[in-house]
N, C-alpha and C. Protein backbone atom coordinates (compact mmCIF):
# COMPACT_ATOMS: atom_id res chain seq x y z
N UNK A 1 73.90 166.02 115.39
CA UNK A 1 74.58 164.74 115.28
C UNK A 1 75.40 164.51 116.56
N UNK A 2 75.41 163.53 117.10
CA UNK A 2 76.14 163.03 118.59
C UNK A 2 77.36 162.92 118.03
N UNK A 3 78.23 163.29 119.13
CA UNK A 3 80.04 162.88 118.61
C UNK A 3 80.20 161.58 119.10
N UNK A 4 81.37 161.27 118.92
CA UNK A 4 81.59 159.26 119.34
C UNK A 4 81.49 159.46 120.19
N UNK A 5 81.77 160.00 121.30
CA UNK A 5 82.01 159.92 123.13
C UNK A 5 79.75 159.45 123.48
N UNK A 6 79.65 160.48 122.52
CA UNK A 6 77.84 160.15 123.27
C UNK A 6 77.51 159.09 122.58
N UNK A 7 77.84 158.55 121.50
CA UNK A 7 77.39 157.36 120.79
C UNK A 7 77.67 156.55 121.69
N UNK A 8 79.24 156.43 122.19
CA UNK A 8 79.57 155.26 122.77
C UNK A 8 78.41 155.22 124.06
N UNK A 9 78.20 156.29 125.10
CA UNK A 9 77.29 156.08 125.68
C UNK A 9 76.14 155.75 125.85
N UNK A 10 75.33 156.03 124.02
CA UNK A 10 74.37 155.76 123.72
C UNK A 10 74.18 154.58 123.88
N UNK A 11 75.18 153.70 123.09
CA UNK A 11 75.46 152.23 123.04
C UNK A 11 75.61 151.54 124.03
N UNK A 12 76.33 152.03 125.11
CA UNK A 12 76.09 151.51 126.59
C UNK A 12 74.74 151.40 127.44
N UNK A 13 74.21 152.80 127.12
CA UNK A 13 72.87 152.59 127.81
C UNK A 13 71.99 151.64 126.81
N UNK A 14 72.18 151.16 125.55
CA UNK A 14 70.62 150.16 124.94
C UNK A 14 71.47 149.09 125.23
N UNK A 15 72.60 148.56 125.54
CA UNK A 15 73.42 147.43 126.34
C UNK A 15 72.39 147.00 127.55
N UNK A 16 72.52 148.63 128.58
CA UNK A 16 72.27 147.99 129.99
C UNK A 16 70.44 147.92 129.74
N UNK A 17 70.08 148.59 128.68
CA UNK A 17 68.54 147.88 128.24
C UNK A 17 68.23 146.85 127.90
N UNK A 18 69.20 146.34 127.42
CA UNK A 18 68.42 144.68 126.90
C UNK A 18 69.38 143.80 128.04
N UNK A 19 69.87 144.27 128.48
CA UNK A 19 70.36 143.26 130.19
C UNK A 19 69.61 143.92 131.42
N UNK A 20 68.57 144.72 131.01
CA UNK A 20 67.97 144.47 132.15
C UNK A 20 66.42 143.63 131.67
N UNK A 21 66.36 143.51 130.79
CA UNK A 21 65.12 142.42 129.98
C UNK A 21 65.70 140.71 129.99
N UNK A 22 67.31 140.74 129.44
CA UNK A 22 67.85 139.18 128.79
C UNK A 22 68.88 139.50 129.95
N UNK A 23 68.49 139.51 131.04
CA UNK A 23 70.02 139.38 132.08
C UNK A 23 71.17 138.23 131.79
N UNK A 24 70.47 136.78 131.71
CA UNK A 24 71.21 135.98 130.86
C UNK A 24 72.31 136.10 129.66
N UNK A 25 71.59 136.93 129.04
CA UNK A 25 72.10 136.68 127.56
C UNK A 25 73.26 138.03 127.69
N UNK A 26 73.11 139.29 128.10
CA UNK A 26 73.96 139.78 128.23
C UNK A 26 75.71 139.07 129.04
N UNK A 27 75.13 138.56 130.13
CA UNK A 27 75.95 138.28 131.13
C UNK A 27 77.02 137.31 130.75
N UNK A 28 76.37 136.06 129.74
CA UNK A 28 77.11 135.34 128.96
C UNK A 28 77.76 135.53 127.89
N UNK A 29 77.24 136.69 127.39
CA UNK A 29 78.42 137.68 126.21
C UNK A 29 78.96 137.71 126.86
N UNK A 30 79.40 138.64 127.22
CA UNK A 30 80.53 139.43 128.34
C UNK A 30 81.19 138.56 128.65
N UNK A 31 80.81 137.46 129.97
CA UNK A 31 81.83 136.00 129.54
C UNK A 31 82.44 135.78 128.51
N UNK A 32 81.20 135.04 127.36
CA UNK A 32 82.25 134.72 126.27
C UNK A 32 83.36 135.76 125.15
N UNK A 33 83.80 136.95 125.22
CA UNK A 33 84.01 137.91 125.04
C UNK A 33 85.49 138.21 126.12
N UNK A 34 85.20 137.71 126.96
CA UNK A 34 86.47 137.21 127.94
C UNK A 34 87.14 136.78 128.01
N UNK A 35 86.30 135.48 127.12
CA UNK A 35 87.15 134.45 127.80
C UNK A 35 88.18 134.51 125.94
N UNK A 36 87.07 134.90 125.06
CA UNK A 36 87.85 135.00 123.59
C UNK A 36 89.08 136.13 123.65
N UNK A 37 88.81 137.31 124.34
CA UNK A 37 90.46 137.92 124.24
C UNK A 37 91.60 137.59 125.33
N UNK A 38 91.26 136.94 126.26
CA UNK A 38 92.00 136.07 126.93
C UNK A 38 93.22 135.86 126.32
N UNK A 39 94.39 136.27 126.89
CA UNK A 39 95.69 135.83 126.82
C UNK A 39 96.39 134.69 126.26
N UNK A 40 96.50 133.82 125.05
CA UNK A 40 96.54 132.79 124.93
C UNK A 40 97.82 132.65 123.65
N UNK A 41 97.65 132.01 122.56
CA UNK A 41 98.61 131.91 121.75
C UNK A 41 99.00 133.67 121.40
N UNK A 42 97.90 134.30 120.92
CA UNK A 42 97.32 135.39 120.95
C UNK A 42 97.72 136.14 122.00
N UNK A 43 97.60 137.43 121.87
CA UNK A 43 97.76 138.23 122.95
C UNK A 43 96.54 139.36 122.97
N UNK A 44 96.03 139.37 124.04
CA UNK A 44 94.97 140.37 124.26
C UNK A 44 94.57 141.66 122.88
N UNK A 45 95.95 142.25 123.09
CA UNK A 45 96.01 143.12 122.01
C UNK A 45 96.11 142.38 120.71
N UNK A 46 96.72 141.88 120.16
CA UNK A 46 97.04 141.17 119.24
C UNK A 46 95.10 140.38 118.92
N UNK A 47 94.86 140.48 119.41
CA UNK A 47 93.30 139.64 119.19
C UNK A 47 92.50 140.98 119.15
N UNK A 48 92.76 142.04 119.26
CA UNK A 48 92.01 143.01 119.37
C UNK A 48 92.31 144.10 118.27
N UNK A 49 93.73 144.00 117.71
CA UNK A 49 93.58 144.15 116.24
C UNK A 49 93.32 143.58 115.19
N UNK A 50 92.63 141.82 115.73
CA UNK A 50 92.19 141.09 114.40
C UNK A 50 90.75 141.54 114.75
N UNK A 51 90.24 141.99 115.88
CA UNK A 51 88.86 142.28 116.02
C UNK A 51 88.49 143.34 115.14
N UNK A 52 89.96 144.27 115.44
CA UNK A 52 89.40 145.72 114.39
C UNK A 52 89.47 145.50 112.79
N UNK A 53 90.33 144.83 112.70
CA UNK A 53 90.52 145.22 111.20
C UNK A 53 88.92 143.93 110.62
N UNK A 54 87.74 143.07 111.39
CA UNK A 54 87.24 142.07 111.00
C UNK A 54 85.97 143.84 110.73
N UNK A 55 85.76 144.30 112.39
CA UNK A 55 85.02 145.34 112.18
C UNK A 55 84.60 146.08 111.46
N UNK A 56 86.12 146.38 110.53
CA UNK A 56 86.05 147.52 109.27
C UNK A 56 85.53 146.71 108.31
N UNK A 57 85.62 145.42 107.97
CA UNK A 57 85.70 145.27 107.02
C UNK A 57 84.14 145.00 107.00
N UNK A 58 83.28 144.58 107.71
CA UNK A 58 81.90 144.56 107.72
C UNK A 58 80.85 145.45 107.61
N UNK A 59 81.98 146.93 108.00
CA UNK A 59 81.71 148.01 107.32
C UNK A 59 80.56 148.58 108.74
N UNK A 60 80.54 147.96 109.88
CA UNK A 60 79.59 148.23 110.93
C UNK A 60 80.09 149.76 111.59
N UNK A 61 79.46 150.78 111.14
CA UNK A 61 79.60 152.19 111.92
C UNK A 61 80.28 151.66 113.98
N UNK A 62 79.22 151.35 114.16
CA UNK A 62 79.35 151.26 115.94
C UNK A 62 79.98 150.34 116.20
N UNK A 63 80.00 149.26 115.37
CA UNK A 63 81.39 148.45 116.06
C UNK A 63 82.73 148.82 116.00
N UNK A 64 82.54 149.40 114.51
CA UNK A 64 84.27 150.50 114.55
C UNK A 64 84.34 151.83 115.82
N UNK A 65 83.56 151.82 115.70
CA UNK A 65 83.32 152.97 117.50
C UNK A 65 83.45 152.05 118.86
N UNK A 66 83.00 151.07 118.65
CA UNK A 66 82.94 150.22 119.95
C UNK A 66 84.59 149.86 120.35
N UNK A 67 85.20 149.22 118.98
CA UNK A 67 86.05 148.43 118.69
C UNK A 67 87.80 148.86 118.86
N UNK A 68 87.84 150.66 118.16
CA UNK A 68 88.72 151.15 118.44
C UNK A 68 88.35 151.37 119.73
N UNK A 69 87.46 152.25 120.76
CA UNK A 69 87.62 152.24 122.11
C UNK A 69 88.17 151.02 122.84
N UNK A 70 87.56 150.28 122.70
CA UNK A 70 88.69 148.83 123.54
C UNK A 70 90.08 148.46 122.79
N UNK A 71 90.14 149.21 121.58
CA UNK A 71 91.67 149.22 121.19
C UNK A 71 92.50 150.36 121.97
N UNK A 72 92.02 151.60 122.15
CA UNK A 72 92.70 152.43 123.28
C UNK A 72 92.97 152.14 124.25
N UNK A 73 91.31 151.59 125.07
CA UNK A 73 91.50 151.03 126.21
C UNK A 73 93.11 149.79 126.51
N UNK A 74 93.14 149.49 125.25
CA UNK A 74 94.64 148.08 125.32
C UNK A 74 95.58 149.36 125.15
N UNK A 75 95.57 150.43 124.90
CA UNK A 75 97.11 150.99 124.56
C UNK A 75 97.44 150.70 122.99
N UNK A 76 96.79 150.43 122.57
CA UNK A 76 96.91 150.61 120.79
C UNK A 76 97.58 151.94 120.17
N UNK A 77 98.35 151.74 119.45
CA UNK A 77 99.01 153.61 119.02
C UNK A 77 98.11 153.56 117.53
N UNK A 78 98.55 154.70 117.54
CA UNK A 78 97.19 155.01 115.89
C UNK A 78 98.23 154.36 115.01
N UNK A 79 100.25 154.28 115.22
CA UNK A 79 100.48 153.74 114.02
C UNK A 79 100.03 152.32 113.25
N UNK A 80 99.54 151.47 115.21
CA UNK A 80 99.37 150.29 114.74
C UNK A 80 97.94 149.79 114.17
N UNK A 81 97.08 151.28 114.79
CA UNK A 81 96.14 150.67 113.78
C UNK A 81 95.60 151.53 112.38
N UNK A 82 96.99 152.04 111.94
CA UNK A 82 96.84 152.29 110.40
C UNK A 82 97.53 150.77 109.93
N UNK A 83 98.38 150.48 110.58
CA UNK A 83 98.62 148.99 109.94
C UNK A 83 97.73 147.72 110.08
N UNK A 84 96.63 148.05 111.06
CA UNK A 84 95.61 146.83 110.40
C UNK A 84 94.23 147.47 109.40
N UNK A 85 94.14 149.01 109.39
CA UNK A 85 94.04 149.66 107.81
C UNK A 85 94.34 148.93 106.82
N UNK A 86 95.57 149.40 106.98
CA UNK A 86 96.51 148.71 105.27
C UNK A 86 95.73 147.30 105.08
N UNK A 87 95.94 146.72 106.64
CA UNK A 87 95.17 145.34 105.58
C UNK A 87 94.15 145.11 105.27
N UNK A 88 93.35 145.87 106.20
CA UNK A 88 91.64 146.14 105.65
C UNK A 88 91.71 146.40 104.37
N UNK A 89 92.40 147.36 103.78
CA UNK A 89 92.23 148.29 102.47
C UNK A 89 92.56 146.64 101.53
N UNK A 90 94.07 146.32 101.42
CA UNK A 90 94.55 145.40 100.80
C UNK A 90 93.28 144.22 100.58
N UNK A 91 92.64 143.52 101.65
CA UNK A 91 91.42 142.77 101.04
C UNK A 91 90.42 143.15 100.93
N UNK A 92 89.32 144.67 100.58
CA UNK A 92 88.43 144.63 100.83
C UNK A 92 88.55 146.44 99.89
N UNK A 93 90.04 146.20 99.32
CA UNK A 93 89.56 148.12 98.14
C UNK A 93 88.98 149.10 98.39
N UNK A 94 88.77 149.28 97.97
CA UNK A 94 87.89 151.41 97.81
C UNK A 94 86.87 150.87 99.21
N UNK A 95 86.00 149.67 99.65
CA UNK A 95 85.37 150.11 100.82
C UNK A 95 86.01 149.93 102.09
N UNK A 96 86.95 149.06 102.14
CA UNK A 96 88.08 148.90 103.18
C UNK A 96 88.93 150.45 103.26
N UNK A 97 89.48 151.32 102.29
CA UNK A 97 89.45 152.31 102.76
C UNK A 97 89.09 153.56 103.09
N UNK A 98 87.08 153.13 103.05
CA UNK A 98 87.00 154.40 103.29
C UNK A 98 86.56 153.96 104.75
N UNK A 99 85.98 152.82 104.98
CA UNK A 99 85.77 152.22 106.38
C UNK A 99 87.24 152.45 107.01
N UNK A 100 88.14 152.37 106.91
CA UNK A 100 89.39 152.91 107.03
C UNK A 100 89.41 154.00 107.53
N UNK A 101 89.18 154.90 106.87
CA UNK A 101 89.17 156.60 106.87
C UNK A 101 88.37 156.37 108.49
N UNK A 102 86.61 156.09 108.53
CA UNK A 102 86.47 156.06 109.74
C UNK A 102 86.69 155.79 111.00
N UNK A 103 87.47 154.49 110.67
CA UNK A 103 88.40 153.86 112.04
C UNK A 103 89.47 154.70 112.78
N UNK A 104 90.27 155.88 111.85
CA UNK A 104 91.28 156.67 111.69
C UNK A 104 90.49 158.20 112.40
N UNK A 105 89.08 158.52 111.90
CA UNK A 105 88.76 159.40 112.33
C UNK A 105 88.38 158.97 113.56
N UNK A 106 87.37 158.18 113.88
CA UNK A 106 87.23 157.65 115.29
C UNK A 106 88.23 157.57 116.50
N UNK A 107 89.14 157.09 116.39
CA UNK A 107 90.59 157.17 117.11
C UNK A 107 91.11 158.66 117.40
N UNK A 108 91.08 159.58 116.79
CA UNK A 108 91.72 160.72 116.46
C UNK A 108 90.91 160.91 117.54
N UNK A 109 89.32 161.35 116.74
CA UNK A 109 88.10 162.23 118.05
C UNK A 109 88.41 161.34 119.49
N UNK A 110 88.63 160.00 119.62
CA UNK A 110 88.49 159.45 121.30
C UNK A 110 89.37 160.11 121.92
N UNK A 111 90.88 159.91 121.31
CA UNK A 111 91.84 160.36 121.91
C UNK A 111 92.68 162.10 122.22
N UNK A 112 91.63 162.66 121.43
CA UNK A 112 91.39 163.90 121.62
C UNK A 112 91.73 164.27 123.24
N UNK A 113 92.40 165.27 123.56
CA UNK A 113 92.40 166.35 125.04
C UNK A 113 91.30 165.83 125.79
């Protein structure tokens, strides 16, 4: 079984695979993805813990891997994202926290030594 660090890489390299097929279509994510955590009423971070807690709740393995990494990458502390947990759990019960549980383990293994 791959740990998150190779997943995440995994996930990077079938990224730079389908942008080197849809150069377009990648290139304009990434834009729009920019331009959405963009600094605005919102704050970068602040938009990036409504990203996580939307993640969990869809229950997507690799986007909760994708999702906390660009929450580190912002400087996110694990307290703050047991508090967008809580609210995962609060609308979404027994599968909000066990998707929970993974968001919590994920974070732990990135930020590992």
């Amino acid at each position: 079984m791959m740990s998150k660090k190779e997943r995440l890489q995994k996930l990077d390299e079938n990224l730079n695979e389908i942008a080197s097929v849809a150069p377009d279509i990648m290139k304009n994510f990434k834009i729009f993805k920019e331009s959405v955590l963009k600094e605005g009423v919102l704050t970068s971070k602040e938009k990036i813990l409504a990203a996580l807690g939307i993640v969990i709740s869809k229950q997507c393995h690799d986007c909760i891997l994708n999702w906390v990494q660009t929450a580190i990458e912002e400087g996110i502390t694990f307290e703050e994202l047991v508090e967008v947990c809580g609210v995962t759990m609060l609308l979404n019960g027994g599968p909000g926290a066990a998707y929970s549980s993974l968001a919590v383990e994920t974070y732990k293994e990135l930020t590992e030594g």
